[in-house]
PDB file of N, CA and C in Angstrom:
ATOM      1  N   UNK A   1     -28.981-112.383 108.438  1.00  0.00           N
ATOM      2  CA  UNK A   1     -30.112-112.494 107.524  1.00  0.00           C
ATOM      3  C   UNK A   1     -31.316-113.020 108.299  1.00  0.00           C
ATOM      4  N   UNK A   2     -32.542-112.685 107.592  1.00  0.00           N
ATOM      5  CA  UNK A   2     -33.506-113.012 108.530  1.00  0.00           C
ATOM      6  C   UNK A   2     -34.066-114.761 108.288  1.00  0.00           C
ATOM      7  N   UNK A   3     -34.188-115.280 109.596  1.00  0.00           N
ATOM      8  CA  UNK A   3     -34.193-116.705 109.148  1.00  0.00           C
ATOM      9  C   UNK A   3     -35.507-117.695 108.402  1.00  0.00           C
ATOM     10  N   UNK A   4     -36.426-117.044 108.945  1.00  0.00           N
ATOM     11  CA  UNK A   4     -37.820-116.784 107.467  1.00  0.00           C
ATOM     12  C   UNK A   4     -37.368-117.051 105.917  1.00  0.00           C
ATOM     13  N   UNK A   5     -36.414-115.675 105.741  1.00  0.00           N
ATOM     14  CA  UNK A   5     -36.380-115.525 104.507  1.00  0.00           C
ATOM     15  C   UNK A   5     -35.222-117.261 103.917  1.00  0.00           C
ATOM     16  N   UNK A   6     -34.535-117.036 104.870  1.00  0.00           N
ATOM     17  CA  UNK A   6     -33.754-118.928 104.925  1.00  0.00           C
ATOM     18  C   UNK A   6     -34.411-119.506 104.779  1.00  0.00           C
ATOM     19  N   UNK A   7     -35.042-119.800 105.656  1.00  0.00           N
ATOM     20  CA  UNK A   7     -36.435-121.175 105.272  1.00  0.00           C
ATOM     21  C   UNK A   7     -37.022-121.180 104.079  1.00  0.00           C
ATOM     22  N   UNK A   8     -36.971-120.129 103.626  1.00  0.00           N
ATOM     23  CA  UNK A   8     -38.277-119.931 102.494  1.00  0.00           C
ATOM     24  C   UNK A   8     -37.674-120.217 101.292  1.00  0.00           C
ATOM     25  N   UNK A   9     -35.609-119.654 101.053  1.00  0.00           N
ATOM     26  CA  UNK A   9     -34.812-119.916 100.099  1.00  0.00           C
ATOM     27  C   UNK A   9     -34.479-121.047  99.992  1.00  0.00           C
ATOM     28  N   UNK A  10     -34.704-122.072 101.086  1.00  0.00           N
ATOM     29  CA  UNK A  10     -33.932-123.264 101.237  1.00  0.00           C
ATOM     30  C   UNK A  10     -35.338-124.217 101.163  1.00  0.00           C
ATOM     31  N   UNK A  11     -36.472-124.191 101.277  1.00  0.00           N
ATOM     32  CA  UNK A  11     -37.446-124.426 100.697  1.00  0.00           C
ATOM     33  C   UNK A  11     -37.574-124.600  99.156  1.00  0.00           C
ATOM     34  N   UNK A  12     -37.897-123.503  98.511  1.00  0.00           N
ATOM     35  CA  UNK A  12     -37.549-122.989  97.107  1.00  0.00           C
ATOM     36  C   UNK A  12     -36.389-123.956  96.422  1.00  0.00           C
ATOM     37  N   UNK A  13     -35.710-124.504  96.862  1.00  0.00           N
ATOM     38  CA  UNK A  13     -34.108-124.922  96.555  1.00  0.00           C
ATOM     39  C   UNK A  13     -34.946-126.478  96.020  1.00  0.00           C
ATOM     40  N   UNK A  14     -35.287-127.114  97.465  1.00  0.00           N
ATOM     41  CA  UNK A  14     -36.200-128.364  97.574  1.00  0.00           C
ATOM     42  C   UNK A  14     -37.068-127.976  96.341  1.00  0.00           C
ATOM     43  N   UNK A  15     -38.001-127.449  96.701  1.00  0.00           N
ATOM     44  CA  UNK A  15     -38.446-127.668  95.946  1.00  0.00           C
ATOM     45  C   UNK A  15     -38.133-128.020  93.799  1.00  0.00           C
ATOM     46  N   UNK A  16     -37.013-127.525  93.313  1.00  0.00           N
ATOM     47  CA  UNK A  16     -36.569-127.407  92.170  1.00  0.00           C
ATOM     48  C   UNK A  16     -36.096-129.182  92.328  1.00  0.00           C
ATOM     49  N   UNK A  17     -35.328-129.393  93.208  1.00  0.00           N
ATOM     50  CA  UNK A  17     -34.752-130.805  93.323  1.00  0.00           C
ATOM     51  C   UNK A  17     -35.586-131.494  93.368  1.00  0.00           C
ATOM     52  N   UNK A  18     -36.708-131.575  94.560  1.00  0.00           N
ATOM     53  CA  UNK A  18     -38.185-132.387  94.376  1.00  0.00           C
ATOM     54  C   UNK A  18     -38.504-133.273  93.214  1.00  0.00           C
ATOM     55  N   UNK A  19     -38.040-132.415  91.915  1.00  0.00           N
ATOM     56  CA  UNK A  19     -39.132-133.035  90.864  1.00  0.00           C
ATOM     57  C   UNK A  19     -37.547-134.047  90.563  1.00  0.00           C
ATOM     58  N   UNK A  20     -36.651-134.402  91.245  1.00  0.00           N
ATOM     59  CA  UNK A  20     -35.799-134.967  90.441  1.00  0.00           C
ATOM     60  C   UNK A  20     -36.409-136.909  91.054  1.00  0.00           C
ATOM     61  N   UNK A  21     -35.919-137.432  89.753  1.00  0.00           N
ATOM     62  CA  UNK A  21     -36.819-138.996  90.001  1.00  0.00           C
ATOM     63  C   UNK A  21     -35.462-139.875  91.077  1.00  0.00           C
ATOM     64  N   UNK A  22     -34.429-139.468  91.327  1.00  0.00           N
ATOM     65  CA  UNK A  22     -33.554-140.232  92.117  1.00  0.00           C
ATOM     66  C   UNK A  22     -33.718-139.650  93.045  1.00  0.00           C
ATOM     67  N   UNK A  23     -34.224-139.695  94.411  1.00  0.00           N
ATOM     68  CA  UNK A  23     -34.221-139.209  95.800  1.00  0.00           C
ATOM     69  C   UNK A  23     -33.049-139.083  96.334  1.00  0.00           C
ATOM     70  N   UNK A  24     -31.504-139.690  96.322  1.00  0.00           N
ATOM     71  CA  UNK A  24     -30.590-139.443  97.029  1.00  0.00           C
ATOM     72  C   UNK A  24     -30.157-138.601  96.067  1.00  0.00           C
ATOM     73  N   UNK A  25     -29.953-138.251  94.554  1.00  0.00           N
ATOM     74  CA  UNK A  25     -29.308-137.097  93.936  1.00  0.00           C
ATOM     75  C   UNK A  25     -29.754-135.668  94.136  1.00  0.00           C
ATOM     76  N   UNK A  26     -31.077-136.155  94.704  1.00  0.00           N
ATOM     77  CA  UNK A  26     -32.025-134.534  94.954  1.00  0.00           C
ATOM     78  C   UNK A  26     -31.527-134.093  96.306  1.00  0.00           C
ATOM     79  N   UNK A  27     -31.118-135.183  97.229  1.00  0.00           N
ATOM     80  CA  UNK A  27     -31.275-134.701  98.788  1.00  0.00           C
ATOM     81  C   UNK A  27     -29.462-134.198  99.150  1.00  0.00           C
ATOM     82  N   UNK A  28     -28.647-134.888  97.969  1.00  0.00           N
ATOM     83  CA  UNK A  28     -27.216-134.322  97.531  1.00  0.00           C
ATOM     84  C   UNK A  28     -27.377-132.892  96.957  1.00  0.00           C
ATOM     85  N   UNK A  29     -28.272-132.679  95.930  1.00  0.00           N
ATOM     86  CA  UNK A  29     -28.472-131.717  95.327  1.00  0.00           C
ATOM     87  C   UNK A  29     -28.698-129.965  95.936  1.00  0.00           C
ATOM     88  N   UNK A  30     -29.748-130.478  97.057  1.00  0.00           N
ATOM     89  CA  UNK A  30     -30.012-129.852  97.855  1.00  0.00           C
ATOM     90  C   UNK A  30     -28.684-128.771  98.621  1.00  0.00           C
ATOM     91  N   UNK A  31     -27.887-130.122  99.560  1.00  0.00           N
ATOM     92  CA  UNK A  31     -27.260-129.692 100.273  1.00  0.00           C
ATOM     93  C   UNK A  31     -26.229-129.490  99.413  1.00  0.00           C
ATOM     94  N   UNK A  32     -25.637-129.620  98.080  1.00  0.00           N
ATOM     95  CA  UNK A  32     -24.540-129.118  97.449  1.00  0.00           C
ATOM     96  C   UNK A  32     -24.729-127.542  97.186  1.00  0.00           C
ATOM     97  N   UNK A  33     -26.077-127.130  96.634  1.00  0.00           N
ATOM     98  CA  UNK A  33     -26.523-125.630  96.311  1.00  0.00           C
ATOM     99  C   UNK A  33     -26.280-125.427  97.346  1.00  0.00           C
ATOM    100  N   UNK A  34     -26.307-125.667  98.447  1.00  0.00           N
ATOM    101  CA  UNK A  34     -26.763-124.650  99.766  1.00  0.00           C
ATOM    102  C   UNK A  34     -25.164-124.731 100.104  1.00  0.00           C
ATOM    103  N   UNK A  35     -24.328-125.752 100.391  1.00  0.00           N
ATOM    104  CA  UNK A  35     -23.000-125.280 100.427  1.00  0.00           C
ATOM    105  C   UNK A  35     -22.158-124.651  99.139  1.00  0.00           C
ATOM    106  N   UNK A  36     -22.640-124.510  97.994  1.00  0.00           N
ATOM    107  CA  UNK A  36     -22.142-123.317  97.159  1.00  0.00           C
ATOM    108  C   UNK A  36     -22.561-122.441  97.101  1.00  0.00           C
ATOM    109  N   UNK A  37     -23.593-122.186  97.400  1.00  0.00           N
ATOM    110  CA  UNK A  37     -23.874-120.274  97.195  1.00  0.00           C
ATOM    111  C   UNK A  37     -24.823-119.646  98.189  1.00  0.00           C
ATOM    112  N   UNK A  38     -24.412-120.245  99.514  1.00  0.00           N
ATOM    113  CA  UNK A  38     -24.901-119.764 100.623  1.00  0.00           C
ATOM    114  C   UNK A  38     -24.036-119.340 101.454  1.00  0.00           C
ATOM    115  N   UNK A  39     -23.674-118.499 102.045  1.00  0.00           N
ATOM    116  CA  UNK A  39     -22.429-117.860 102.665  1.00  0.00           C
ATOM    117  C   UNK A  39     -22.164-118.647 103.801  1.00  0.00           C
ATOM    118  N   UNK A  40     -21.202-118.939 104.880  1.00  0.00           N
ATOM    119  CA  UNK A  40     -21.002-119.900 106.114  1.00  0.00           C
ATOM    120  C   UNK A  40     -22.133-119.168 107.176  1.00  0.00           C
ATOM    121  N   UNK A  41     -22.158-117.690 107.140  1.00  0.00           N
ATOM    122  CA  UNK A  41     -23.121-116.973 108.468  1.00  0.00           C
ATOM    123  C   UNK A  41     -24.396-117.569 108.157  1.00  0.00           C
ATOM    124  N   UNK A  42     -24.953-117.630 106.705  1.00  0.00           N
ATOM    125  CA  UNK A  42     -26.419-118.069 106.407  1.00  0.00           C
ATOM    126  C   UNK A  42     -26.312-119.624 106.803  1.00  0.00           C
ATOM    127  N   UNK A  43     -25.650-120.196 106.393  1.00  0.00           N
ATOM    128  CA  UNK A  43     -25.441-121.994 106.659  1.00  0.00           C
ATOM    129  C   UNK A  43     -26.225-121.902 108.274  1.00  0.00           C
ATOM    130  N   UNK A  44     -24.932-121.158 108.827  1.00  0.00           N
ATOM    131  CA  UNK A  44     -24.972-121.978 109.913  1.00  0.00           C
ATOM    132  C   UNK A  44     -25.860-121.313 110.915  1.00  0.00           C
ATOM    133  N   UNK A  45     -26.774-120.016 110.315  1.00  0.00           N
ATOM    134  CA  UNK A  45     -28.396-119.753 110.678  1.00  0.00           C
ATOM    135  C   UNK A  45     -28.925-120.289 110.963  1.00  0.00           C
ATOM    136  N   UNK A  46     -28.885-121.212 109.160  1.00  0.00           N
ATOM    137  CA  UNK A  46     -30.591-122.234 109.422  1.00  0.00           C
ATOM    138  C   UNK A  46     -29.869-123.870 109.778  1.00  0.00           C
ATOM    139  N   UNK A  47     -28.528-124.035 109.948  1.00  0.00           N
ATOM    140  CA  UNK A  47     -28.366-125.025 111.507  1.00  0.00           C
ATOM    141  C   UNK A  47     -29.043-124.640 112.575  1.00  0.00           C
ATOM    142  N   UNK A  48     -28.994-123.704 112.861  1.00  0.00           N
ATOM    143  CA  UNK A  48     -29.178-123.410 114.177  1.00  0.00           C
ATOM    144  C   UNK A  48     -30.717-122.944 114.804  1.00  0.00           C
ATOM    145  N   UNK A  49     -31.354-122.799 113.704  1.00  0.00           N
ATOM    146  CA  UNK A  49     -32.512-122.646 113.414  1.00  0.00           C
ATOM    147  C   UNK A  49     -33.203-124.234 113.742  1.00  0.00           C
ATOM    148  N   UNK A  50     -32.726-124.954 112.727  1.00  0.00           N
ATOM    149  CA  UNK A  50     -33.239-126.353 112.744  1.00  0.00           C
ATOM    150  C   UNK A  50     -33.051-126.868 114.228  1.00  0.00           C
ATOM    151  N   UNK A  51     -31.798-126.704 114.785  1.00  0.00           N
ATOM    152  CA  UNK A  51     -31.105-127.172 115.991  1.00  0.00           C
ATOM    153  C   UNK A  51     -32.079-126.725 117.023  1.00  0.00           C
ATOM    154  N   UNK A  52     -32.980-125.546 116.951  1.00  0.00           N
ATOM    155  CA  UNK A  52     -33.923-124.936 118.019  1.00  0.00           C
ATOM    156  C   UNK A  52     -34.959-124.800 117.851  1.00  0.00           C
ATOM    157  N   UNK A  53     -35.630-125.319 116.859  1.00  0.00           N
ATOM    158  CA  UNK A  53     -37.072-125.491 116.744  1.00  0.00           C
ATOM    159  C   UNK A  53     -37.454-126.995 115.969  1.00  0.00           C
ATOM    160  N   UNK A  54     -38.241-127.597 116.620  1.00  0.00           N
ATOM    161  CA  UNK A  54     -38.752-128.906 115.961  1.00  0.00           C
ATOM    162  C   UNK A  54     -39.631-128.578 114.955  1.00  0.00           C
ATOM    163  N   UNK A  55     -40.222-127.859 114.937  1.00  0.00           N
ATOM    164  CA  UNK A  55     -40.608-127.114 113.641  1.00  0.00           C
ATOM    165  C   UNK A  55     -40.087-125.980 113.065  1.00  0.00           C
ATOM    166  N   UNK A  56     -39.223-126.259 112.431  1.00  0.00           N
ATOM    167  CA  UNK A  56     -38.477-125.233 111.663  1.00  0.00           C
ATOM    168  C   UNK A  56     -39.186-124.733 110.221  1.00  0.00           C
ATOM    169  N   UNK A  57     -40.253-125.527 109.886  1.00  0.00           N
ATOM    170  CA  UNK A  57     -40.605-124.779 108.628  1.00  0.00           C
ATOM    171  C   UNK A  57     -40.470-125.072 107.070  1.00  0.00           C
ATOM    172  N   UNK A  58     -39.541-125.774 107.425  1.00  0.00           N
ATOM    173  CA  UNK A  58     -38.522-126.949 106.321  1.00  0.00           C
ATOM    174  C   UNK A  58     -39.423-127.872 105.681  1.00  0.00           C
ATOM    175  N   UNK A  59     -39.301-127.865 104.554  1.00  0.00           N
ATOM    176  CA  UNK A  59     -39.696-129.062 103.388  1.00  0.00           C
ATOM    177  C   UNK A  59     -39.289-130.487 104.079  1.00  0.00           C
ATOM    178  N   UNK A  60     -40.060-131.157 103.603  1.00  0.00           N
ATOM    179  CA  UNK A  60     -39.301-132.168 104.998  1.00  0.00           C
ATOM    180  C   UNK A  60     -38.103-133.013 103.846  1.00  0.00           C
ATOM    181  N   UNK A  61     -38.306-132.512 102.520  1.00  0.00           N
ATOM    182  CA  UNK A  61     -36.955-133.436 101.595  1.00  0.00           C
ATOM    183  C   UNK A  61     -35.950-132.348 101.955  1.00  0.00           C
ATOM    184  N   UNK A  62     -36.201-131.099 102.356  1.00  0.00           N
ATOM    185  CA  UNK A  62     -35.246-130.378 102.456  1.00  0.00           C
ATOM    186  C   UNK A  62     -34.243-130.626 104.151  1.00  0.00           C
ATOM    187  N   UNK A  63     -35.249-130.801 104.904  1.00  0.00           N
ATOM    188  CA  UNK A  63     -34.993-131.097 106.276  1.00  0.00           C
ATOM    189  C   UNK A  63     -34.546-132.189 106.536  1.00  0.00           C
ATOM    190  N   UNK A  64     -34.399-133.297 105.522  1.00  0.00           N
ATOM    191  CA  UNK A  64     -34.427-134.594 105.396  1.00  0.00           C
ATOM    192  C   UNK A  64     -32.272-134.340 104.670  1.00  0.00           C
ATOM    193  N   UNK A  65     -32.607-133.744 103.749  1.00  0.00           N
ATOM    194  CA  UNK A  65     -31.249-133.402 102.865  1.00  0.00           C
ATOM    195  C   UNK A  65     -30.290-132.561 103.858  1.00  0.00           C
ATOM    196  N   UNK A  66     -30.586-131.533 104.761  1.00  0.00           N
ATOM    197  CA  UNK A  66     -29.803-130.875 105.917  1.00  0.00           C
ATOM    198  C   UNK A  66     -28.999-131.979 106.573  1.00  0.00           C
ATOM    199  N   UNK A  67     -30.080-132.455 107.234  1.00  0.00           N
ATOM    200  CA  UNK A  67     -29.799-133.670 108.536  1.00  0.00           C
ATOM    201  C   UNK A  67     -29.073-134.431 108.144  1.00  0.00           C
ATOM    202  N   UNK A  68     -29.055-135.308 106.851  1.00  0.00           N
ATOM    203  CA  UNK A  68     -28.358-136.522 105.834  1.00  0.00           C
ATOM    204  C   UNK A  68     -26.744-135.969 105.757  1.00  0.00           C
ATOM    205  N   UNK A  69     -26.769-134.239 105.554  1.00  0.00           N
ATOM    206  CA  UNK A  69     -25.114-133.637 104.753  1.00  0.00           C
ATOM    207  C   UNK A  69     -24.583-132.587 105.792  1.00  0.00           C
ATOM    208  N   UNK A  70     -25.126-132.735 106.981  1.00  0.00           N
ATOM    209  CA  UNK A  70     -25.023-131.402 107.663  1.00  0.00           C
ATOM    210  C   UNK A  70     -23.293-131.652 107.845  1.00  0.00           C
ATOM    211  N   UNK A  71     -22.824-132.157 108.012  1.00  0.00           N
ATOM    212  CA  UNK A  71     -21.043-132.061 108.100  1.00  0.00           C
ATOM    213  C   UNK A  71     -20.594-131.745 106.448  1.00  0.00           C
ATOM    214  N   UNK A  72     -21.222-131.513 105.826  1.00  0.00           N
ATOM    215  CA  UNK A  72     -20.973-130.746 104.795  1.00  0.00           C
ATOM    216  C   UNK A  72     -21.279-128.987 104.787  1.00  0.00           C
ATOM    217  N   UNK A  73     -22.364-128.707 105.333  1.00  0.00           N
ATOM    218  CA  UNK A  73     -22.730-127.732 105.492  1.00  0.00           C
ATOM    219  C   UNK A  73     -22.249-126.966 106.471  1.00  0.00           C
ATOM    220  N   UNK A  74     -21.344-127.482 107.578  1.00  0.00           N
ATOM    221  CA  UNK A  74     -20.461-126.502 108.666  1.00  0.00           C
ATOM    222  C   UNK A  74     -19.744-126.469 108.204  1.00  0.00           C
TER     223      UNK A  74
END
């Protein structure tokens, strides 16, 4: 998949959680959607994505929620 279109879904994601008023349920929230209905090849894209660019593009609650659960997400 193209990793743009990752960033942009996993963005989008953040953003819905964003408006939630507990910051650690949103940054759980985050990385729970993305390990249910993101396939392991897409996961471990935008790892690897993040892993090779310091600017990856990322919401930073979203980039913030990766980094926090990523042994959830491999």
């Amino acid at each position: 998949m193209n990793t743009e279109k990752l960033v942009t879904m996993a963005n989008q994601i953040g953003g819905f959680f964003a408006a939630m008023p507990d910051h650690q349920e949103a940054l759980e929230g985050i990385a729970l959607h993305i390990k249910k209905f993101w396939a392991p090849p897409m996961r471990r894209e935008l790892l690897a994505h993040i892993d090779a660019n310091a600017d990856s593009g990322l919401a930073p609650l979203v980039l913030e929620a990766i980094k926090h659960q990523r042994d959830l997400l491999n």
